[in-house]
PDB file of N, CA and C in Angstrom:
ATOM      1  N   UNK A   1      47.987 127.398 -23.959  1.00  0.00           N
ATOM      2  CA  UNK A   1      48.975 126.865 -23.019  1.00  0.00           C
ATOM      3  C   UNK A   1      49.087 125.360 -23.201  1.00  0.00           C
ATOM      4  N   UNK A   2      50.397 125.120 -23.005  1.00  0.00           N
ATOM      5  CA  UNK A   2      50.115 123.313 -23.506  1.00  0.00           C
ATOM      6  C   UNK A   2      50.673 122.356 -21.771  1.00  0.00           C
ATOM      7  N   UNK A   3      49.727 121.924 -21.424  1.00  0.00           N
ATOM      8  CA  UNK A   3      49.838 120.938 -20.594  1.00  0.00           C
ATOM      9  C   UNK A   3      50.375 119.927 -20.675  1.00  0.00           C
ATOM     10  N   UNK A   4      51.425 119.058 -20.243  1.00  0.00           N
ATOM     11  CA  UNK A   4      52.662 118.003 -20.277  1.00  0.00           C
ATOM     12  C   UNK A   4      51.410 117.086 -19.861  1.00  0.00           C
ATOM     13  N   UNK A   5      51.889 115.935 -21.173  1.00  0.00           N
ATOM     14  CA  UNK A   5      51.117 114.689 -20.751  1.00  0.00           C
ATOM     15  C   UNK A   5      51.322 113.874 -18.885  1.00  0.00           C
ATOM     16  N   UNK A   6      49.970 113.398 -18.665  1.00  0.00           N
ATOM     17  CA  UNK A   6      50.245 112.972 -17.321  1.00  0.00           C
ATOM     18  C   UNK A   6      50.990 111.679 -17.082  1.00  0.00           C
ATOM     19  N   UNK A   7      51.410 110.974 -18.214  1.00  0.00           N
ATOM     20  CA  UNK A   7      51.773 109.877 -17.948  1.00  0.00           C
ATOM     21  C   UNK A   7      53.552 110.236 -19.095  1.00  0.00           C
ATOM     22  N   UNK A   8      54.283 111.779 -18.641  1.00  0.00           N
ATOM     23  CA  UNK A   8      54.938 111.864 -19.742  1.00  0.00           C
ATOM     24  C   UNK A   8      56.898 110.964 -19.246  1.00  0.00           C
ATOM     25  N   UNK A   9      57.384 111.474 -20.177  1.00  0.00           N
ATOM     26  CA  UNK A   9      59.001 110.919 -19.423  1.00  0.00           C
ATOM     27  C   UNK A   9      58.980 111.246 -18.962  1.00  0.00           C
ATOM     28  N   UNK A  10      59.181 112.675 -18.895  1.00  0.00           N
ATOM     29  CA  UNK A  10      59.457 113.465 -17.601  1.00  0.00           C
ATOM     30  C   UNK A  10      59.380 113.235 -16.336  1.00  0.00           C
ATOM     31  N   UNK A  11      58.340 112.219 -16.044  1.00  0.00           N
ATOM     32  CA  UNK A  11      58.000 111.730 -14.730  1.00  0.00           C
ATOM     33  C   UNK A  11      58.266 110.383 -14.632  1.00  0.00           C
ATOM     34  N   UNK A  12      58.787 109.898 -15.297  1.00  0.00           N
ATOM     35  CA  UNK A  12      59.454 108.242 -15.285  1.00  0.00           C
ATOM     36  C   UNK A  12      60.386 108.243 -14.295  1.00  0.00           C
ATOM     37  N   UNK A  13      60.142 107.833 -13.612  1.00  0.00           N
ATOM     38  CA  UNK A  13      61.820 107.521 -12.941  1.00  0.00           C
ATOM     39  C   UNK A  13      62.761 106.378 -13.645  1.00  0.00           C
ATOM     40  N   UNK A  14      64.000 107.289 -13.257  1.00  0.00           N
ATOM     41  CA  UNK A  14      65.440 106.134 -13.967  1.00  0.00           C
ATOM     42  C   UNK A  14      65.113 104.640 -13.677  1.00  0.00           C
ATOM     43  N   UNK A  15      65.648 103.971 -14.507  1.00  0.00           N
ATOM     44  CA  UNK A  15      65.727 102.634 -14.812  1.00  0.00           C
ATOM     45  C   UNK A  15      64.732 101.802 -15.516  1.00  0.00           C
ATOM     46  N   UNK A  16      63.112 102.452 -15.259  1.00  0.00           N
ATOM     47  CA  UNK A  16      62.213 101.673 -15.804  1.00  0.00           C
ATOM     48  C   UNK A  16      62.237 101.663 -17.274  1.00  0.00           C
ATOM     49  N   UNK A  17      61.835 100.200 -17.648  1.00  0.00           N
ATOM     50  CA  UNK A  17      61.462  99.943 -18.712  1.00  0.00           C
ATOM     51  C   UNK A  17      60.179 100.275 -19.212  1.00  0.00           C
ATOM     52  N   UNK A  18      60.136 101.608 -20.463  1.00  0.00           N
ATOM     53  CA  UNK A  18      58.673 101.911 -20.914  1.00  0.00           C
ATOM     54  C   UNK A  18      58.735 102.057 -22.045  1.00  0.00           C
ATOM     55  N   UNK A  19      57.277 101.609 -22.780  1.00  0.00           N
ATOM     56  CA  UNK A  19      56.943 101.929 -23.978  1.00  0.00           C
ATOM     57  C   UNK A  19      56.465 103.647 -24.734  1.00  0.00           C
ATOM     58  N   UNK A  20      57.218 104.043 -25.597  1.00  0.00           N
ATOM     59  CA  UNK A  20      56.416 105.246 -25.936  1.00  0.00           C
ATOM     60  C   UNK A  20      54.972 104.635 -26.898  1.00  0.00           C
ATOM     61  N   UNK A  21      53.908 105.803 -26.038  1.00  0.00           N
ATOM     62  CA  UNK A  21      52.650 105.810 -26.114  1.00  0.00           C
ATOM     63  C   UNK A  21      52.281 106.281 -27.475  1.00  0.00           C
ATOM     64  N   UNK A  22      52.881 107.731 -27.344  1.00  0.00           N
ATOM     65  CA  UNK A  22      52.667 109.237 -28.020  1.00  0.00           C
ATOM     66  C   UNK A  22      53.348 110.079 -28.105  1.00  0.00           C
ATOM     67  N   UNK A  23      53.649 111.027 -29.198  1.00  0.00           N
ATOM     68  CA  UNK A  23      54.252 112.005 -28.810  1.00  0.00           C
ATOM     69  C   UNK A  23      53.382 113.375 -29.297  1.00  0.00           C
ATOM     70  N   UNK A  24      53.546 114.172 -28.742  1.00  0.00           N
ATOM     71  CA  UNK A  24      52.432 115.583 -28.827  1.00  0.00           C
ATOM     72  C   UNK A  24      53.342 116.967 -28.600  1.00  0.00           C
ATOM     73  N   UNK A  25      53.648 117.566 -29.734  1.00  0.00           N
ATOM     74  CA  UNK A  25      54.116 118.645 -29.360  1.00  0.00           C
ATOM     75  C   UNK A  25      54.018 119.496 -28.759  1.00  0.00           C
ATOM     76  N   UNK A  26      54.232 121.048 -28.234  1.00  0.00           N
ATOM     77  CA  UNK A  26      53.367 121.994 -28.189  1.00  0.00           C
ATOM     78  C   UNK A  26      52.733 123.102 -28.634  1.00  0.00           C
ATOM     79  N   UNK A  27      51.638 123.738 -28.578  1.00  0.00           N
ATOM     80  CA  UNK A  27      51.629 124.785 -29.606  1.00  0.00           C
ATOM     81  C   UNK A  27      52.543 126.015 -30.344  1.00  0.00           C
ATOM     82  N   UNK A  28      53.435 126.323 -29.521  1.00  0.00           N
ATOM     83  CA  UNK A  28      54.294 126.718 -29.426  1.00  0.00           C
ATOM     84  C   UNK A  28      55.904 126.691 -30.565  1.00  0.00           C
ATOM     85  N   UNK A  29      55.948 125.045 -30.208  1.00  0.00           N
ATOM     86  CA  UNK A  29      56.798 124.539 -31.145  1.00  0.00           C
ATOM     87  C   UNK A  29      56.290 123.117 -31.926  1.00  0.00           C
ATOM     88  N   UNK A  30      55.479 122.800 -32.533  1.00  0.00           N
ATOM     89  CA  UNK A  30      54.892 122.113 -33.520  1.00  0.00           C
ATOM     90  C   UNK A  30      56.478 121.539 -33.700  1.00  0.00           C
ATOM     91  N   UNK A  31      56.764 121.646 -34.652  1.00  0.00           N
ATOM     92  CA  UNK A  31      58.007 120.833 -34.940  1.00  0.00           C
ATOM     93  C   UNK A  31      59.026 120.042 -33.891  1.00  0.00           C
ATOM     94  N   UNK A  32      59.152 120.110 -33.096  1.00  0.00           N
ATOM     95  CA  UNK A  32      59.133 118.890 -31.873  1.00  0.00           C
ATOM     96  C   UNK A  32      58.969 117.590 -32.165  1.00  0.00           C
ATOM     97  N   UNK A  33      57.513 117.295 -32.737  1.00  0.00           N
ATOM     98  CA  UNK A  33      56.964 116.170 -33.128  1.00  0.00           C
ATOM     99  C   UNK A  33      57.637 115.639 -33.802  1.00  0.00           C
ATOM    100  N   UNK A  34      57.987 116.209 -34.936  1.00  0.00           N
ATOM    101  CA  UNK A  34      58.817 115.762 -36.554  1.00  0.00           C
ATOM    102  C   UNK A  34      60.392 115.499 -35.761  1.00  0.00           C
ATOM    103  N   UNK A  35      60.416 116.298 -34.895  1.00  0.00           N
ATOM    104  CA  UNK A  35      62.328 116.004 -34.395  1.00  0.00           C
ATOM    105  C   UNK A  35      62.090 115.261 -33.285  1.00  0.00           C
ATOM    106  N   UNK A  36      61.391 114.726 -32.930  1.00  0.00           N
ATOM    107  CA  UNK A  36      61.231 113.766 -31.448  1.00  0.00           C
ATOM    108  C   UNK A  36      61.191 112.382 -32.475  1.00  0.00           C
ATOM    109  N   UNK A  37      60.217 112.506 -33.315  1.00  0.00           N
ATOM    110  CA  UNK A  37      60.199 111.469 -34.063  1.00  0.00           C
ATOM    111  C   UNK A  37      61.369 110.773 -34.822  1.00  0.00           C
ATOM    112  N   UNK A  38      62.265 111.841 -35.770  1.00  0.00           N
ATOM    113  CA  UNK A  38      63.287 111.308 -35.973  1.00  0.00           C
ATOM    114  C   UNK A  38      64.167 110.918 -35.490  1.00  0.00           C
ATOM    115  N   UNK A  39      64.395 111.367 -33.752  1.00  0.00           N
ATOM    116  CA  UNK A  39      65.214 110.687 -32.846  1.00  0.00           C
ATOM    117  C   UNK A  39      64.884 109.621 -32.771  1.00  0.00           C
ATOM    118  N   UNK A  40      63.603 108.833 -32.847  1.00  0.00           N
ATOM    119  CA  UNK A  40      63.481 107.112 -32.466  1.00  0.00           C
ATOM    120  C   UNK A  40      61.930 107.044 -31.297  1.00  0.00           C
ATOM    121  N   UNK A  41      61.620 108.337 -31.399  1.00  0.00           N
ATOM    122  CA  UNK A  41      60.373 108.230 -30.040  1.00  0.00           C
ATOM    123  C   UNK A  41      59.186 108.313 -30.992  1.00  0.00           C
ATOM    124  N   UNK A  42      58.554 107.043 -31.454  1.00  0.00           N
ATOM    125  CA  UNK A  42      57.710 106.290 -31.835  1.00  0.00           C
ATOM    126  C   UNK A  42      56.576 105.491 -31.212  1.00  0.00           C
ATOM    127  N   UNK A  43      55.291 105.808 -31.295  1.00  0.00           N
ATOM    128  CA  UNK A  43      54.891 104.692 -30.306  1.00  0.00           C
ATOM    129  C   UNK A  43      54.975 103.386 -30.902  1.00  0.00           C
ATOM    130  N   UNK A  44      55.266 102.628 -29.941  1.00  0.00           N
ATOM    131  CA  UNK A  44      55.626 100.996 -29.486  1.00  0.00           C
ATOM    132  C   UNK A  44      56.969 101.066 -28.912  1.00  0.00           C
ATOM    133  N   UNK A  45      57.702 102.269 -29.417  1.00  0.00           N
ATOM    134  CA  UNK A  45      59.446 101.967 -29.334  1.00  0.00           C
ATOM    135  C   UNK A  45      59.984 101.781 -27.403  1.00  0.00           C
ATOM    136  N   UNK A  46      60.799 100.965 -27.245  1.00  0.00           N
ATOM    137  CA  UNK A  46      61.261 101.283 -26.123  1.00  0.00           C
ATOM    138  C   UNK A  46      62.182 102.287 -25.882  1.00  0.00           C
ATOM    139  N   UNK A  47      61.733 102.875 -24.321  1.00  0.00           N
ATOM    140  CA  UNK A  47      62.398 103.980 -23.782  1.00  0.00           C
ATOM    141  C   UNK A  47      62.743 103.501 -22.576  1.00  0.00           C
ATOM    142  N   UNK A  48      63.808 104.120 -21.958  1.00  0.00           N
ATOM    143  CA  UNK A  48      63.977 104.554 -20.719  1.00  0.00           C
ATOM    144  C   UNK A  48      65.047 105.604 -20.125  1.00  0.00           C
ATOM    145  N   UNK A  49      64.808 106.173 -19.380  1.00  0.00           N
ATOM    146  CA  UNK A  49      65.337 107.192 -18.644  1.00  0.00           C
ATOM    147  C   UNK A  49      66.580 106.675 -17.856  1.00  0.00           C
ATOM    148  N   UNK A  50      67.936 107.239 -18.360  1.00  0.00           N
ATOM    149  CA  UNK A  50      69.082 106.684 -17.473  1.00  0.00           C
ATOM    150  C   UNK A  50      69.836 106.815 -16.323  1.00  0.00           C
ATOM    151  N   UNK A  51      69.105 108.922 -17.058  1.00  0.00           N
ATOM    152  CA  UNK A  51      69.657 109.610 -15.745  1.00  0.00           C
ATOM    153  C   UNK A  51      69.107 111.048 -15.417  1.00  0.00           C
ATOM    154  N   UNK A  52      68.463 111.240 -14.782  1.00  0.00           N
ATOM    155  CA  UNK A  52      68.212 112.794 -14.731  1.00  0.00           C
ATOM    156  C   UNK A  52      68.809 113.962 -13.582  1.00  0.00           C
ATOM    157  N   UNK A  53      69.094 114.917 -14.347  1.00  0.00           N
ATOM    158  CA  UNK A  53      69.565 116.089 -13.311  1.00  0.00           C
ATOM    159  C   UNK A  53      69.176 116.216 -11.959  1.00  0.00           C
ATOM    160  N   UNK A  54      69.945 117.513 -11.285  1.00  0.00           N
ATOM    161  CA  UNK A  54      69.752 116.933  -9.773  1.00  0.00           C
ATOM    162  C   UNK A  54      68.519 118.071  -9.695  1.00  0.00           C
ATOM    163  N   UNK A  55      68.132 119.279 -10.328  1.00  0.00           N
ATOM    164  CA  UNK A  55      66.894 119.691 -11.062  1.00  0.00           C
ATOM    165  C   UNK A  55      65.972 119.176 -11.391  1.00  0.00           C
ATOM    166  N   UNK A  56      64.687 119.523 -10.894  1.00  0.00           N
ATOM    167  CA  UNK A  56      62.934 118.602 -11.924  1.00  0.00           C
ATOM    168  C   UNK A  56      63.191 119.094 -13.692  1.00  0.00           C
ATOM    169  N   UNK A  57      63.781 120.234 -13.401  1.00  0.00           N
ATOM    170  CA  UNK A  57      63.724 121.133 -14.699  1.00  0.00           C
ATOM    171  C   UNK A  57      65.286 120.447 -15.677  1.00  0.00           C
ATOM    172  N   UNK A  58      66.402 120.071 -14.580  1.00  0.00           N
ATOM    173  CA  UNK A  58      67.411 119.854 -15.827  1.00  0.00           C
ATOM    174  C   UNK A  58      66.991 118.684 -16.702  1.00  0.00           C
ATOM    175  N   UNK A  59      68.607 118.626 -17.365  1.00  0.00           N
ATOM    176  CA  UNK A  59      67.950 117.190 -19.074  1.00  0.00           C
ATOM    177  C   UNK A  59      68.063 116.436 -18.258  1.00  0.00           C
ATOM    178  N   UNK A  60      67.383 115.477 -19.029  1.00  0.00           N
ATOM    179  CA  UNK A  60      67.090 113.586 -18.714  1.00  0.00           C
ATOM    180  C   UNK A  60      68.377 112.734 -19.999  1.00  0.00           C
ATOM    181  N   UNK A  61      69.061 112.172 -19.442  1.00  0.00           N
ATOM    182  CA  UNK A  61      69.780 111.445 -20.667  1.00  0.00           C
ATOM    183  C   UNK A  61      68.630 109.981 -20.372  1.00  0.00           C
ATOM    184  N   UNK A  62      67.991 109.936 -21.875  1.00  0.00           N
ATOM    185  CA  UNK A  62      67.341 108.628 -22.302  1.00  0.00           C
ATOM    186  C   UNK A  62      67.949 107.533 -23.458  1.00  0.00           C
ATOM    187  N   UNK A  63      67.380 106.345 -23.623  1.00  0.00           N
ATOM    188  CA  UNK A  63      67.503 105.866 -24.361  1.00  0.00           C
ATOM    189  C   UNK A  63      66.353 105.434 -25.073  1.00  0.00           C
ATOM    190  N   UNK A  64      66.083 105.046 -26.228  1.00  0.00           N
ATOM    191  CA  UNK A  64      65.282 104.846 -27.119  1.00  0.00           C
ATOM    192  C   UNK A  64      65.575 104.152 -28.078  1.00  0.00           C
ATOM    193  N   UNK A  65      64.968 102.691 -28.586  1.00  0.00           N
ATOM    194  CA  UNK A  65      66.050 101.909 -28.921  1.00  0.00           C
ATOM    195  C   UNK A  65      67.062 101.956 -28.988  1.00  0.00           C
ATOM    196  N   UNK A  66      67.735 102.024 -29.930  1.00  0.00           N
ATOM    197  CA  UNK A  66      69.402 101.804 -29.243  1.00  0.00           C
ATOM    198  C   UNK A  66      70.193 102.974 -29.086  1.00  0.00           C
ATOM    199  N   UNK A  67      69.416 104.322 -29.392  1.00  0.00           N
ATOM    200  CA  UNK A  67      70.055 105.274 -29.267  1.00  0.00           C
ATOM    201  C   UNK A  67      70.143 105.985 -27.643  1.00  0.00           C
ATOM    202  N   UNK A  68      71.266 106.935 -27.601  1.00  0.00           N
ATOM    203  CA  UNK A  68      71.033 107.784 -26.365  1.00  0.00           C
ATOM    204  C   UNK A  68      71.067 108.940 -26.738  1.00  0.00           C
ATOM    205  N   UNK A  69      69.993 109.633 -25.929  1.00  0.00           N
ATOM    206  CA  UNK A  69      70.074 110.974 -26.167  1.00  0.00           C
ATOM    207  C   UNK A  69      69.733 111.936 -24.555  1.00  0.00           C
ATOM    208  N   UNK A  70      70.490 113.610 -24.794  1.00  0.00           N
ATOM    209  CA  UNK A  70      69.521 114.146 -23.571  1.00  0.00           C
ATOM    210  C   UNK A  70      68.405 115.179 -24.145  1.00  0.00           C
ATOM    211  N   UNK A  71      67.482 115.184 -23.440  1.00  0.00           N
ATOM    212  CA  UNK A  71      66.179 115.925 -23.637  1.00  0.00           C
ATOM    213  C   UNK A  71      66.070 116.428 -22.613  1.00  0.00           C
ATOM    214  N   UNK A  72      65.484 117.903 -22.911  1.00  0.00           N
ATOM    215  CA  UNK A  72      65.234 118.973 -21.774  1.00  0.00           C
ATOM    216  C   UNK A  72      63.892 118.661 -21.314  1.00  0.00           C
ATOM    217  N   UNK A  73      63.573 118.782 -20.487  1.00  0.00           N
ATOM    218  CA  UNK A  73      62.651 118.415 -19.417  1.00  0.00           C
ATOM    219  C   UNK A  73      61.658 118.590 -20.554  1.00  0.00           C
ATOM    220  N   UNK A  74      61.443 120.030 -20.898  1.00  0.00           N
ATOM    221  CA  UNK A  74      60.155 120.121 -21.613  1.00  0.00           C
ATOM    222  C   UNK A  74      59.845 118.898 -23.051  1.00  0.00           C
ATOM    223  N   UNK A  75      60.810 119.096 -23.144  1.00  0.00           N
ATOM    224  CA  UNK A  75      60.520 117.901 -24.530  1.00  0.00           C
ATOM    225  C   UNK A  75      60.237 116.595 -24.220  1.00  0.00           C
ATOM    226  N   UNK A  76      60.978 115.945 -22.736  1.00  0.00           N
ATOM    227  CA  UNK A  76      60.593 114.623 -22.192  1.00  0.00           C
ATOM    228  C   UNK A  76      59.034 114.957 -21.796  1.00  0.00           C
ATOM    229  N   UNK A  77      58.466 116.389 -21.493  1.00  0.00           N
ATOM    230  CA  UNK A  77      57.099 116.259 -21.309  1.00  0.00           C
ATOM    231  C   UNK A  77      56.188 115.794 -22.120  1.00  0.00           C
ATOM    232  N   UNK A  78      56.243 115.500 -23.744  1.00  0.00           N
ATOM    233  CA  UNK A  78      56.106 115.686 -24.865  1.00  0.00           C
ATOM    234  C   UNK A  78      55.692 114.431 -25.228  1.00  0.00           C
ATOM    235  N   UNK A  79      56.353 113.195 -24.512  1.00  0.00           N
ATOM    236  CA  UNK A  79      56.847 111.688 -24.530  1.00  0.00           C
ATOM    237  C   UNK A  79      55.569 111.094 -23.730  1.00  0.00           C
ATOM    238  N   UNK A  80      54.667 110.593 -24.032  1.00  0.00           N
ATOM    239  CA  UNK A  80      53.147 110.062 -22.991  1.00  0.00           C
ATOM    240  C   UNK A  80      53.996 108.567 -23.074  1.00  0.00           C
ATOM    241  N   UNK A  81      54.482 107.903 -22.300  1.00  0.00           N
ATOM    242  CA  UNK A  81      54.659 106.493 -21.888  1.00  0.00           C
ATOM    243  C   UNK A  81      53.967 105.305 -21.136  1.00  0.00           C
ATOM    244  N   UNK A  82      53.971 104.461 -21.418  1.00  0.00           N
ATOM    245  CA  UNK A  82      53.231 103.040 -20.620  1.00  0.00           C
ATOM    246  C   UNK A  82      54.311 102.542 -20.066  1.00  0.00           C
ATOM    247  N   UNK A  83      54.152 101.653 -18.815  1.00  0.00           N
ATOM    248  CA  UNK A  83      55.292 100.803 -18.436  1.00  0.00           C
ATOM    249  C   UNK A  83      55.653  99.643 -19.512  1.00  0.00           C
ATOM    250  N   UNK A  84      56.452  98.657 -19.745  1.00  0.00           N
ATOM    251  CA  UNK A  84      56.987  97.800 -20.971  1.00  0.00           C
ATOM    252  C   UNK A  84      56.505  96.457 -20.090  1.00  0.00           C
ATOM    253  N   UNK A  85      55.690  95.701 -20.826  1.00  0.00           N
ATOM    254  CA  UNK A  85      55.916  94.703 -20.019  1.00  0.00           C
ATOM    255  C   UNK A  85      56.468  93.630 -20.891  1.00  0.00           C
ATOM    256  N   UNK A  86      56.640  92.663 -20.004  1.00  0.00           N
ATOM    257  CA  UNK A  86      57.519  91.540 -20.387  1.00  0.00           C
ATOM    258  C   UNK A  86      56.771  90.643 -20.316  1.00  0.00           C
ATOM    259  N   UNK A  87      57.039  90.204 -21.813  1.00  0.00           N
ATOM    260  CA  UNK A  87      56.120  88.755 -22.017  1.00  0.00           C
ATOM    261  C   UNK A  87      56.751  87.549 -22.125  1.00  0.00           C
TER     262      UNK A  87
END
């Protein structure tokens, strides 16, 4: 069974500025990793969450450097994030 990181998007709320940590697939679907990755979700990269469904479960439209994309809940679980700070 694969457990959603505790610190994942999924639980970001909109607007914050965060760093991706990690990304961790699940057993399930291994390849996730390789396609999360080629979207731009890298650790160091910036993320943030723009908008999410009126659902815990619907997509999240994110951004990730300069791209936007939506991700289904489960895959934003996938995403372990830090807050971004500003130096």
């Amino acid at each position: 069974m694969f457990e959603p990181l505790s610190s994942s998007l999924a639980a970001a709320p909109a607007g914050q500025a965060l760093t991706v940590e990690q990304v961790r697939a699940p057993q399930h679907s291994p390849e996730w990793a390789a396609w999360l990755a080629d979207l731009g979700f890298m650790p160091g990269e910036a993320v943030r969450v723009l908008r999410r469904g009126a659902l815990r479960t619907s997509n999240l439209v994110v951004r990730v450097g300069q791209s936007t994309f939506a991700l289904r809940h489960a895959e934003a679980d996938c995403i372990a994030v830090t807050t971004r700070r500003h130096d």
